[in-house]
N, C-alpha and C. Protein backbone atom coordinates (compact mmCIF):
# COMPACT_ATOMS: atom_id res chain seq x y z
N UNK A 1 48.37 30.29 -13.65
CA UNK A 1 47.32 30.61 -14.61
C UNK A 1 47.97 30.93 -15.95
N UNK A 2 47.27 30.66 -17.18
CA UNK A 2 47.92 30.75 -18.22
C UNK A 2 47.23 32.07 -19.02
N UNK A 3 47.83 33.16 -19.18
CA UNK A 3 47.28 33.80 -19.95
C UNK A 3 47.82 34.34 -21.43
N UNK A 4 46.94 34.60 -22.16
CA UNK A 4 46.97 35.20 -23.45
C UNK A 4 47.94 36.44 -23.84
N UNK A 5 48.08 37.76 -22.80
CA UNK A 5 48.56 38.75 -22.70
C UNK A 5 48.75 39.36 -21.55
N UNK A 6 49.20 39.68 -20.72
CA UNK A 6 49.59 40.22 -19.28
C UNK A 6 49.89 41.78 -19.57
N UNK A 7 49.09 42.76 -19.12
CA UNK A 7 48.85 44.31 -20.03
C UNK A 7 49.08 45.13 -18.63
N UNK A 8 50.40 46.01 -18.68
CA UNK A 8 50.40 47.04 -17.73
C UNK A 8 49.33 48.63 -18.05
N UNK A 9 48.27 48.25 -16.41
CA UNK A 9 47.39 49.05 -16.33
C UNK A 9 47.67 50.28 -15.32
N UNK A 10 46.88 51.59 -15.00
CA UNK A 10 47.18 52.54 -14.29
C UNK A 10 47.45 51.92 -12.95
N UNK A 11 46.84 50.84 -12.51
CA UNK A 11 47.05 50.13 -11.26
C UNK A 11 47.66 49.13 -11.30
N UNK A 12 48.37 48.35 -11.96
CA UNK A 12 48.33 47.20 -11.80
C UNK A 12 49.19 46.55 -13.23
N UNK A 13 48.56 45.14 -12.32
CA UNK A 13 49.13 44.18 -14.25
C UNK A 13 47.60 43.58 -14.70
N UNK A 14 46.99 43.35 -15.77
CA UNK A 14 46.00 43.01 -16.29
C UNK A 14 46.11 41.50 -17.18
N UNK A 15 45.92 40.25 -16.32
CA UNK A 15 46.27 38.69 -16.62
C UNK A 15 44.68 38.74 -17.68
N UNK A 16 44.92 38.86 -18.94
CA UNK A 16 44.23 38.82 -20.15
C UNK A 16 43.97 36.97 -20.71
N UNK A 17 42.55 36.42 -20.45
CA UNK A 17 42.61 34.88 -20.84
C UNK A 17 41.31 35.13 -21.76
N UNK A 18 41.70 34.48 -23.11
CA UNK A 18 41.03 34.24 -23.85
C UNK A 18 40.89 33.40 -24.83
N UNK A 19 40.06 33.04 -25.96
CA UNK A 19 40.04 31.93 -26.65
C UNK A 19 40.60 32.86 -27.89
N UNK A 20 40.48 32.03 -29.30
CA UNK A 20 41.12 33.07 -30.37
C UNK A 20 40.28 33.77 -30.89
N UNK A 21 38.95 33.73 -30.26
CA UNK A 21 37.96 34.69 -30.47
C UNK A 21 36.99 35.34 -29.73
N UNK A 22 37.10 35.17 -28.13
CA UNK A 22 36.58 35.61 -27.26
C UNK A 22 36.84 35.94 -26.00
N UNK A 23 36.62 36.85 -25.29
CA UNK A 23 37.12 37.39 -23.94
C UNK A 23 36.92 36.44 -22.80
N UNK A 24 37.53 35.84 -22.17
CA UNK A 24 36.98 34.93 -21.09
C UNK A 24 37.40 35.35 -19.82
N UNK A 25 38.53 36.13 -19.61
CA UNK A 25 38.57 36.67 -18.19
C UNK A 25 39.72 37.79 -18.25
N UNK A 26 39.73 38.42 -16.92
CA UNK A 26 40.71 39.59 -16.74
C UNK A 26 41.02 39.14 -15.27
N UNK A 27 41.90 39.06 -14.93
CA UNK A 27 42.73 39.14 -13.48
C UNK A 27 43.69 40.27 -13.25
N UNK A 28 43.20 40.25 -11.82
CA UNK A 28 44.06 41.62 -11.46
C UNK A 28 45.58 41.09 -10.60
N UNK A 29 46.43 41.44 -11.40
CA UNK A 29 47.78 40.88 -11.09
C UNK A 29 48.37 41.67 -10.00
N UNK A 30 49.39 41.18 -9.51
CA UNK A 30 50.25 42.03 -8.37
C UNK A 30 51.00 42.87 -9.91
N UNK A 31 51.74 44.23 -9.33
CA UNK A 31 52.33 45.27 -9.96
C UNK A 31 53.34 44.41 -10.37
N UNK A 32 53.81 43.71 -9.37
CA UNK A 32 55.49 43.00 -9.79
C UNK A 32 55.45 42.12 -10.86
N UNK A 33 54.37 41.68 -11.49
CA UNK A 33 54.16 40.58 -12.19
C UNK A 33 54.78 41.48 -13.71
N UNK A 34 55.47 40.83 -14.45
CA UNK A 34 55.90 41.77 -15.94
C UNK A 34 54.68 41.51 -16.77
N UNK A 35 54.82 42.06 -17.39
CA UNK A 35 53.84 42.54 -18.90
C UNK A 35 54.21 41.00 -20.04
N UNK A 36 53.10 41.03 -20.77
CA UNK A 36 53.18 39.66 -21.48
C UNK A 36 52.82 40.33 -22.87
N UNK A 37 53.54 40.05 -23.80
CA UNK A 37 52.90 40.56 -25.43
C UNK A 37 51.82 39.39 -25.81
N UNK A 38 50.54 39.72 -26.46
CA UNK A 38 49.97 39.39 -26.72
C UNK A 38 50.58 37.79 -27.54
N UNK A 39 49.84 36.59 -26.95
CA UNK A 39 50.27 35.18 -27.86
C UNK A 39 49.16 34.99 -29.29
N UNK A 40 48.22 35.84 -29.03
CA UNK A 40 47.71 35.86 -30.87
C UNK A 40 46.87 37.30 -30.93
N UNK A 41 45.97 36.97 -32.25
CA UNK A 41 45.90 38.19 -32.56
C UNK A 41 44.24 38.90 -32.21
N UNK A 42 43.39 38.11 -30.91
CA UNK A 42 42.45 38.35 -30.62
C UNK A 42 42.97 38.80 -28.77
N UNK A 43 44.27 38.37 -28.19
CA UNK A 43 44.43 39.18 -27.41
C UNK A 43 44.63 40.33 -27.66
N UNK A 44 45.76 40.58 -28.87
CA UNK A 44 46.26 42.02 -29.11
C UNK A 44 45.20 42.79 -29.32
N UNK A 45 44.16 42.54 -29.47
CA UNK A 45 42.89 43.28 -29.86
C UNK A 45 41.82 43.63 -28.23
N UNK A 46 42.17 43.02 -27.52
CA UNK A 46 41.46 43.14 -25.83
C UNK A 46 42.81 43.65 -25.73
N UNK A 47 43.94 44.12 -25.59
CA UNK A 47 44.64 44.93 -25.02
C UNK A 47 44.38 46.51 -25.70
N UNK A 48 44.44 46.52 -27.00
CA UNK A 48 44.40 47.66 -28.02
C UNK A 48 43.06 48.21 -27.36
N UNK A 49 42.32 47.43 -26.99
CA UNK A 49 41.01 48.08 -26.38
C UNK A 49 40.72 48.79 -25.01
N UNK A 50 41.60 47.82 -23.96
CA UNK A 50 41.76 48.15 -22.88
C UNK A 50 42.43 49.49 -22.78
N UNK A 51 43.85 49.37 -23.81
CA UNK A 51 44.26 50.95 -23.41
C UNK A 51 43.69 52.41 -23.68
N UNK A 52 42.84 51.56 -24.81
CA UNK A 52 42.05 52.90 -25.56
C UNK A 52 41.32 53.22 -24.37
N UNK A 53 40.72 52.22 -23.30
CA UNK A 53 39.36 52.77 -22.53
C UNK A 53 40.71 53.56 -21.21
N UNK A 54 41.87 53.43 -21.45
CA UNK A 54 42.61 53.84 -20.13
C UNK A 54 43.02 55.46 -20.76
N UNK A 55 42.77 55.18 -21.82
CA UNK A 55 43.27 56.62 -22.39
C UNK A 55 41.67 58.09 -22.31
N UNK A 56 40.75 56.87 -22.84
CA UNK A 56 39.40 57.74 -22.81
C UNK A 56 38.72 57.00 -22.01
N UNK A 57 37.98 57.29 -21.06
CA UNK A 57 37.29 56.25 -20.53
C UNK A 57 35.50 56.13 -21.25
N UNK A 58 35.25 56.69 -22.38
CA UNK A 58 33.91 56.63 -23.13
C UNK A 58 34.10 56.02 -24.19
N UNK A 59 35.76 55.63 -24.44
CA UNK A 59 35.93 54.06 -25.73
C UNK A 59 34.89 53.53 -25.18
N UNK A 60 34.64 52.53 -26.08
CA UNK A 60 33.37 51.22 -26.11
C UNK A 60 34.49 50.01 -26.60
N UNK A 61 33.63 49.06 -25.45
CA UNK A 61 35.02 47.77 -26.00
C UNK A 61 33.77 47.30 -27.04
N UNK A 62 34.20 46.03 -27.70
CA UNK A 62 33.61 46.03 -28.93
C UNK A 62 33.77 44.08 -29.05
N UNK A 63 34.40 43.86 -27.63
CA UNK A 63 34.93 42.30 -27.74
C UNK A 63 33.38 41.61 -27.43
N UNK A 64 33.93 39.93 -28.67
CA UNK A 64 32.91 39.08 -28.47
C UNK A 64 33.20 38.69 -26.36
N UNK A 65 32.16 38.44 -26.16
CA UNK A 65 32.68 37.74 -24.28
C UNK A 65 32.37 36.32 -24.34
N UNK A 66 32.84 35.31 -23.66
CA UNK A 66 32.57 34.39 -23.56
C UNK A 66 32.43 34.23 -22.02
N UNK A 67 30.99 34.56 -21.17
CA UNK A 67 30.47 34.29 -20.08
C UNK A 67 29.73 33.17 -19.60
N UNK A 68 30.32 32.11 -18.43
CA UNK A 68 29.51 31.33 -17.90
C UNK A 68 29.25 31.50 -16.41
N UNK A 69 28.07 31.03 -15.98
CA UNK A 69 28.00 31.40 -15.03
C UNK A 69 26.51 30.81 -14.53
N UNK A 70 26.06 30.78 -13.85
CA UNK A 70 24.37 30.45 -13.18
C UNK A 70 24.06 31.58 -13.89
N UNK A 71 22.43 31.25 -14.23
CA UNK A 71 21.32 32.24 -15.04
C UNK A 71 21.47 33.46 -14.48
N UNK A 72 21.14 33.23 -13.12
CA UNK A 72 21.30 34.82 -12.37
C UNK A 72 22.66 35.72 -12.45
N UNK A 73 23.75 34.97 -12.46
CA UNK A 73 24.85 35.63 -12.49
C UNK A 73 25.04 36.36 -14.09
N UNK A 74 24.45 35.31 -14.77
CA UNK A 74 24.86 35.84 -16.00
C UNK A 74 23.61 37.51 -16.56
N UNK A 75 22.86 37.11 -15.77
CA UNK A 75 21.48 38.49 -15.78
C UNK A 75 21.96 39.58 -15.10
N UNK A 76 22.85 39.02 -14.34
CA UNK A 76 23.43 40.31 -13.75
C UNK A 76 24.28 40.61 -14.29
N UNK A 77 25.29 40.03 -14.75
CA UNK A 77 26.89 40.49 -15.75
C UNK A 77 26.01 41.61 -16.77
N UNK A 78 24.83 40.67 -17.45
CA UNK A 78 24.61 41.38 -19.11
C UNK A 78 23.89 42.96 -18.85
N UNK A 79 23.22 42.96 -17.08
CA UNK A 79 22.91 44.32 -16.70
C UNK A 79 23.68 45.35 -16.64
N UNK A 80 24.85 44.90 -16.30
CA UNK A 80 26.12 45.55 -15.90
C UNK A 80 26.91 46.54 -17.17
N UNK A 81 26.77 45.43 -18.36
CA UNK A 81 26.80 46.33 -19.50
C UNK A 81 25.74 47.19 -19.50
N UNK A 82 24.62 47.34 -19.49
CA UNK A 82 23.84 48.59 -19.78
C UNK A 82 24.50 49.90 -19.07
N UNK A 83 24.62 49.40 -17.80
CA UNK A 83 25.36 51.19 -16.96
C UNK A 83 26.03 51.89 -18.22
N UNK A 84 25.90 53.09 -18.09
CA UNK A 84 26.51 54.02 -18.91
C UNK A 84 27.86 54.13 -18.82
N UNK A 85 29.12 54.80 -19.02
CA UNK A 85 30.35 54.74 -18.29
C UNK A 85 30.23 56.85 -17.73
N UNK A 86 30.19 56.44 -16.43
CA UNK A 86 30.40 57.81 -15.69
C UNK A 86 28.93 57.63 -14.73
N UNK A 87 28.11 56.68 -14.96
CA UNK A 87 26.79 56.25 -13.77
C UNK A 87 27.11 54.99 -13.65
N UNK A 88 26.47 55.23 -11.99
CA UNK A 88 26.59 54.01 -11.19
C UNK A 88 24.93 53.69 -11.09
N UNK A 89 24.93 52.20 -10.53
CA UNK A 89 23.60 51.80 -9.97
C UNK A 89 23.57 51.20 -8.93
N UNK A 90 22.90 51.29 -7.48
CA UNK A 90 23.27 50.80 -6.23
C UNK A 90 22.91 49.03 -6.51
N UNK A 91 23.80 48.04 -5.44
CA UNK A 91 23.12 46.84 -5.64
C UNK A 91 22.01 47.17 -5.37
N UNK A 92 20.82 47.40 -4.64
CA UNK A 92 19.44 47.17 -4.40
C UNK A 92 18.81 47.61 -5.88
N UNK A 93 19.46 48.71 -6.55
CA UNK A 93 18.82 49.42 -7.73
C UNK A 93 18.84 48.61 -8.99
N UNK A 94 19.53 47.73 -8.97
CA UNK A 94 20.40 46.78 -10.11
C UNK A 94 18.88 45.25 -9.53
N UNK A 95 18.84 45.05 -8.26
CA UNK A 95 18.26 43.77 -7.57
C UNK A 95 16.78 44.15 -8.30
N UNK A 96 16.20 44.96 -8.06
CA UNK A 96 14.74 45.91 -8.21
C UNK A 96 14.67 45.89 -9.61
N UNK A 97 15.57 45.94 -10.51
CA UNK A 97 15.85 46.23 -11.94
C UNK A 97 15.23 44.19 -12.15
N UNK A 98 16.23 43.69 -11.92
CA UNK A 98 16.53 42.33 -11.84
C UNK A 98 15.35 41.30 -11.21
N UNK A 99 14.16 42.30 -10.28
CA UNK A 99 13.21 41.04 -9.46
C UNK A 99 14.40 39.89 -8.62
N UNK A 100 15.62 40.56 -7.61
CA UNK A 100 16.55 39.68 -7.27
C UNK A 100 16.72 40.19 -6.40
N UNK A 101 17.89 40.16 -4.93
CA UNK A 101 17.94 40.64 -4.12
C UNK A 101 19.65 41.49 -3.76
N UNK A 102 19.66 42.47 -3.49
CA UNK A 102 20.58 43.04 -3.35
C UNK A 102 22.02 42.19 -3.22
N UNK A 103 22.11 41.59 -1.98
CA UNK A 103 23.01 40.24 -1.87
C UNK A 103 23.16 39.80 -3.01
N UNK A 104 22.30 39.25 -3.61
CA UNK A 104 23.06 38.25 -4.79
C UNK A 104 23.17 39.39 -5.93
N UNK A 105 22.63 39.89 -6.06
CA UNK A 105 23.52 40.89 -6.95
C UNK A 105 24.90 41.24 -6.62
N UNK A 106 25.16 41.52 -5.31
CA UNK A 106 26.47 41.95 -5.29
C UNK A 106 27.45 40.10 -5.51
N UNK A 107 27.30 39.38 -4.99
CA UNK A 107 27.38 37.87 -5.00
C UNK A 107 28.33 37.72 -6.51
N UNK A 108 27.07 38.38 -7.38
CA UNK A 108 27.40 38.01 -9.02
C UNK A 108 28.46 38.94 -9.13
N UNK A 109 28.65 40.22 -8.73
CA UNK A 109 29.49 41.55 -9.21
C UNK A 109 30.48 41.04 -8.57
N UNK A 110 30.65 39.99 -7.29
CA UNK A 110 32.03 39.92 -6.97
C UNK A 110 32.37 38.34 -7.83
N UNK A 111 31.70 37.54 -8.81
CA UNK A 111 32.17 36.34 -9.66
C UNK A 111 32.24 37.03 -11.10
N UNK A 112 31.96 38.33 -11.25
CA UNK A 112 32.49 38.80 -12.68
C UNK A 112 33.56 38.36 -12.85
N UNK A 113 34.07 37.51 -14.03
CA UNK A 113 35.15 37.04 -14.65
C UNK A 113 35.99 38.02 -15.67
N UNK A 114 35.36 39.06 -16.40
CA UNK A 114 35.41 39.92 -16.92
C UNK A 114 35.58 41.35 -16.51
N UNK A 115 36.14 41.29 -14.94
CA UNK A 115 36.06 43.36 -14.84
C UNK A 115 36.24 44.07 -16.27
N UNK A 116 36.20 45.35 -15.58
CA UNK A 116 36.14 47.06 -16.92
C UNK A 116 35.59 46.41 -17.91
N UNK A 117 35.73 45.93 -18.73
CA UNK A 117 34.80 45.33 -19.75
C UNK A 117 33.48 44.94 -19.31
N UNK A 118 33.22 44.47 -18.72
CA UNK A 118 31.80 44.26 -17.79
C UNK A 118 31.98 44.83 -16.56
N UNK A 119 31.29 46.38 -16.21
CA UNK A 119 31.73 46.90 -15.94
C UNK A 119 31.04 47.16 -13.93
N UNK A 120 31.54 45.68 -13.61
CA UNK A 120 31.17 45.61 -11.44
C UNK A 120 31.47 46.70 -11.02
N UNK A 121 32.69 47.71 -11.35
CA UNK A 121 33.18 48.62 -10.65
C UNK A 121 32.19 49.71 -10.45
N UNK A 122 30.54 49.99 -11.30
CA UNK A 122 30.09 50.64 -11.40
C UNK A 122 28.45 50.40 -10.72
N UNK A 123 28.89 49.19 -9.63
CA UNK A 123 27.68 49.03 -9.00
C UNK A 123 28.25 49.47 -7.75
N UNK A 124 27.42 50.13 -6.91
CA UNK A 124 28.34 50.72 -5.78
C UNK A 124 26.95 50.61 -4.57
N UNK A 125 27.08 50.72 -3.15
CA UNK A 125 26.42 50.13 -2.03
C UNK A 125 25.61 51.85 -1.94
N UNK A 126 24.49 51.83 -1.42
CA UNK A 126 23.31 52.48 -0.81
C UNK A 126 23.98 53.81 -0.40
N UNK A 127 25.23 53.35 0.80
CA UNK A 127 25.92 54.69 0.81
C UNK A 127 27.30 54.15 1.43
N UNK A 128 27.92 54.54 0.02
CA UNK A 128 29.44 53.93 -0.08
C UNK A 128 29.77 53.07 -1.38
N UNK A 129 30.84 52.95 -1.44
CA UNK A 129 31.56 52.31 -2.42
C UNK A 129 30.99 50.81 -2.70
N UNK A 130 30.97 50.09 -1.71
CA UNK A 130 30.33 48.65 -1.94
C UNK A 130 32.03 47.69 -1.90
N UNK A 131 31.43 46.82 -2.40
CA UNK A 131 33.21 45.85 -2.55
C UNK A 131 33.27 45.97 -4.05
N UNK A 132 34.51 45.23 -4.25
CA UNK A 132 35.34 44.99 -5.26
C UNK A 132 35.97 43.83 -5.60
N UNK A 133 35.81 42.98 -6.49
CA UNK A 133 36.33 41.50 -6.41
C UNK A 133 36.04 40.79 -5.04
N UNK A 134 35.35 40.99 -4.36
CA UNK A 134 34.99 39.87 -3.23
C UNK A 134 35.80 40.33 -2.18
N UNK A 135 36.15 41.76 -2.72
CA UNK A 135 37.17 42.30 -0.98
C UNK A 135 36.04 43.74 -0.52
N UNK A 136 35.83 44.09 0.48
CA UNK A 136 34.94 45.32 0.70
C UNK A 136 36.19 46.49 1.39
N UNK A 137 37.56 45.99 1.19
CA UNK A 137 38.78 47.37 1.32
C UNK A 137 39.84 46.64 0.79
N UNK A 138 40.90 47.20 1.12
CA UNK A 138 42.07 47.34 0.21
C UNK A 138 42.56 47.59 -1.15
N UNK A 139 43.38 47.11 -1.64
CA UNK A 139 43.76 47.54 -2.81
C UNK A 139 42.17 47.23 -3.96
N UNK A 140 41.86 46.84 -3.81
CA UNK A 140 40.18 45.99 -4.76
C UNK A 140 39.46 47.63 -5.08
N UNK A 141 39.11 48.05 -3.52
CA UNK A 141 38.32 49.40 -3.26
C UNK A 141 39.20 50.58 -3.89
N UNK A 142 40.69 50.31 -4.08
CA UNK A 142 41.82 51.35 -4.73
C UNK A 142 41.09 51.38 -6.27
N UNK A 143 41.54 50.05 -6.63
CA UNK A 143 40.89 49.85 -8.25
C UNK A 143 39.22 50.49 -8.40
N UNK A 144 38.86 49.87 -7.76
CA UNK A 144 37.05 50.55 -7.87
C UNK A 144 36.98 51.91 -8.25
N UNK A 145 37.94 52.68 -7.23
CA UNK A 145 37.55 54.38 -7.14
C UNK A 145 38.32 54.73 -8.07
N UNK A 146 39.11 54.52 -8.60
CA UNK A 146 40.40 54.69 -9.91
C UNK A 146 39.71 54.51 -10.88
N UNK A 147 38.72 53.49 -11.37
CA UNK A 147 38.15 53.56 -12.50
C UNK A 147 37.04 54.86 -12.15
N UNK A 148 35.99 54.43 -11.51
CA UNK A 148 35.10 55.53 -11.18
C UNK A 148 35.46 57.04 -11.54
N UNK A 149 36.49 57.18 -10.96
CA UNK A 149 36.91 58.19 -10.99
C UNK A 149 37.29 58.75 -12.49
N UNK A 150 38.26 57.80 -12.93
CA UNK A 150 38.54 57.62 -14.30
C UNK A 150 37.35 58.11 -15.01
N UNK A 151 36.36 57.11 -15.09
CA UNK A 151 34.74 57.39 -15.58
C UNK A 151 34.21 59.00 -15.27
N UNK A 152 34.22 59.80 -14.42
CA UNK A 152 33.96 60.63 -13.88
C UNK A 152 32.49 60.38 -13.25
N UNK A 153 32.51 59.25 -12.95
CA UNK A 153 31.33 59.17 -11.99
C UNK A 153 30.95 59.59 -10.71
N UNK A 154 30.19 60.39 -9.74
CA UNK A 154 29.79 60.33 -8.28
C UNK A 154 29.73 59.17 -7.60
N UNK A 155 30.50 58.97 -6.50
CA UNK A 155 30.21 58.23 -5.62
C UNK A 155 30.69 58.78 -4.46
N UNK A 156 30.09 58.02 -3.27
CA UNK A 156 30.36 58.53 -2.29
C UNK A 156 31.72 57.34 -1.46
C-alpha cells in the first residue's frame, strides 16, 4: 500500500493515504512498521491533526474527507461524525436514527476507511464494546477501548 505519511500512534503505526487535498484513508499498521514523514503538505496537516487529537482528545479535525462508499454506508460514516467525542451510540441507536438495521450499521462501521477522524470507535453493541475494523476481539477491541477511553467515554 502506498501511503502519504506513516504516523506513530499511542497504539500503533497510522498508514495515512491521501490526495493533495483530501483524507482518503487511515490504516492501522503493525507497531514494527517505521514512521513515514509526510510526502506533501496536506499529509503533514492529517498528521499535525491526528496528534493534536492524541494529545487532547476534544481537538476537532478540520480535514476535507474524501468518502466513497454505497449511499447507506456513506449515511452512516456522515452519522458517525455527529457523536460527540466522549458519547457513544449503540448500533441499534445509530440504525433507529438512520430508518436501517443494526447489522448494517455495524457492516458500514466495520468499511470505515477513515477511523478517529470518522469516528466507528464510538459506536459500541447494546451491551459491550461491539467490534472494531471487522474483528469483534483482539488487538482492533485494544484500539476501540484506548480511544474511548482516551475520549473519556462510558462503555461497558
Amino acid at each position: 500500500m502506498n501511503y502519504q505519511a506513516k504516523l506513530k500512534a499511542p497504539f500503533g503505526i497510522l498508514g495515512i493515504r491521501c490526495t493533495a487535498d483530501a483524507l482518503t484513508g487511515i490504516d492501522f499498521l503493525p507497531a514494527s512498521e517505521q514512521p513515514q514523514a509526510p510526502t506533501n503538505a496536506f499529509a503533514a496537516k492529517v498528521c499535525e491533526q491526528l496528534l493534536h487529537y492524541f494529545n487532547d482528545p476534544h481537538s476537532r479535525f478540520t480535514l476535507p474527507l474524501e468518502l466513497h462508499g454505497t449511499a447507506h454506508r456513506e449515511k452512516v460514516w456522515h452519522a458517525m461524525l455527529d457523536i460527540p467525542c466522549g458519547q457513544t451510540r449503540s448500533y441499534g441507536e445509530l440504525a433507529t436514527e438512520l430508518h436501517s438495521a443494526a447489522q448494517a450499521v455495524g457492516q458500514a462501521c466495520g468499511a470505515n476507511p477513515i477511523p478517529i477522524v470518522v469516528p466507528c470507535h464510538r459506536v459500541v453493541g447494546k451491551a459491550g464494546l461491539g467490534g472494531f475494523m471487522q474483528h469483534a476481539e483482539g488487538d482492533a477491541l485494544g484500539i476501540k477501548r484506548w480511544l474511548l477511553k482516551h475520549e473519556g467515554a462510558r462503555f461497558s
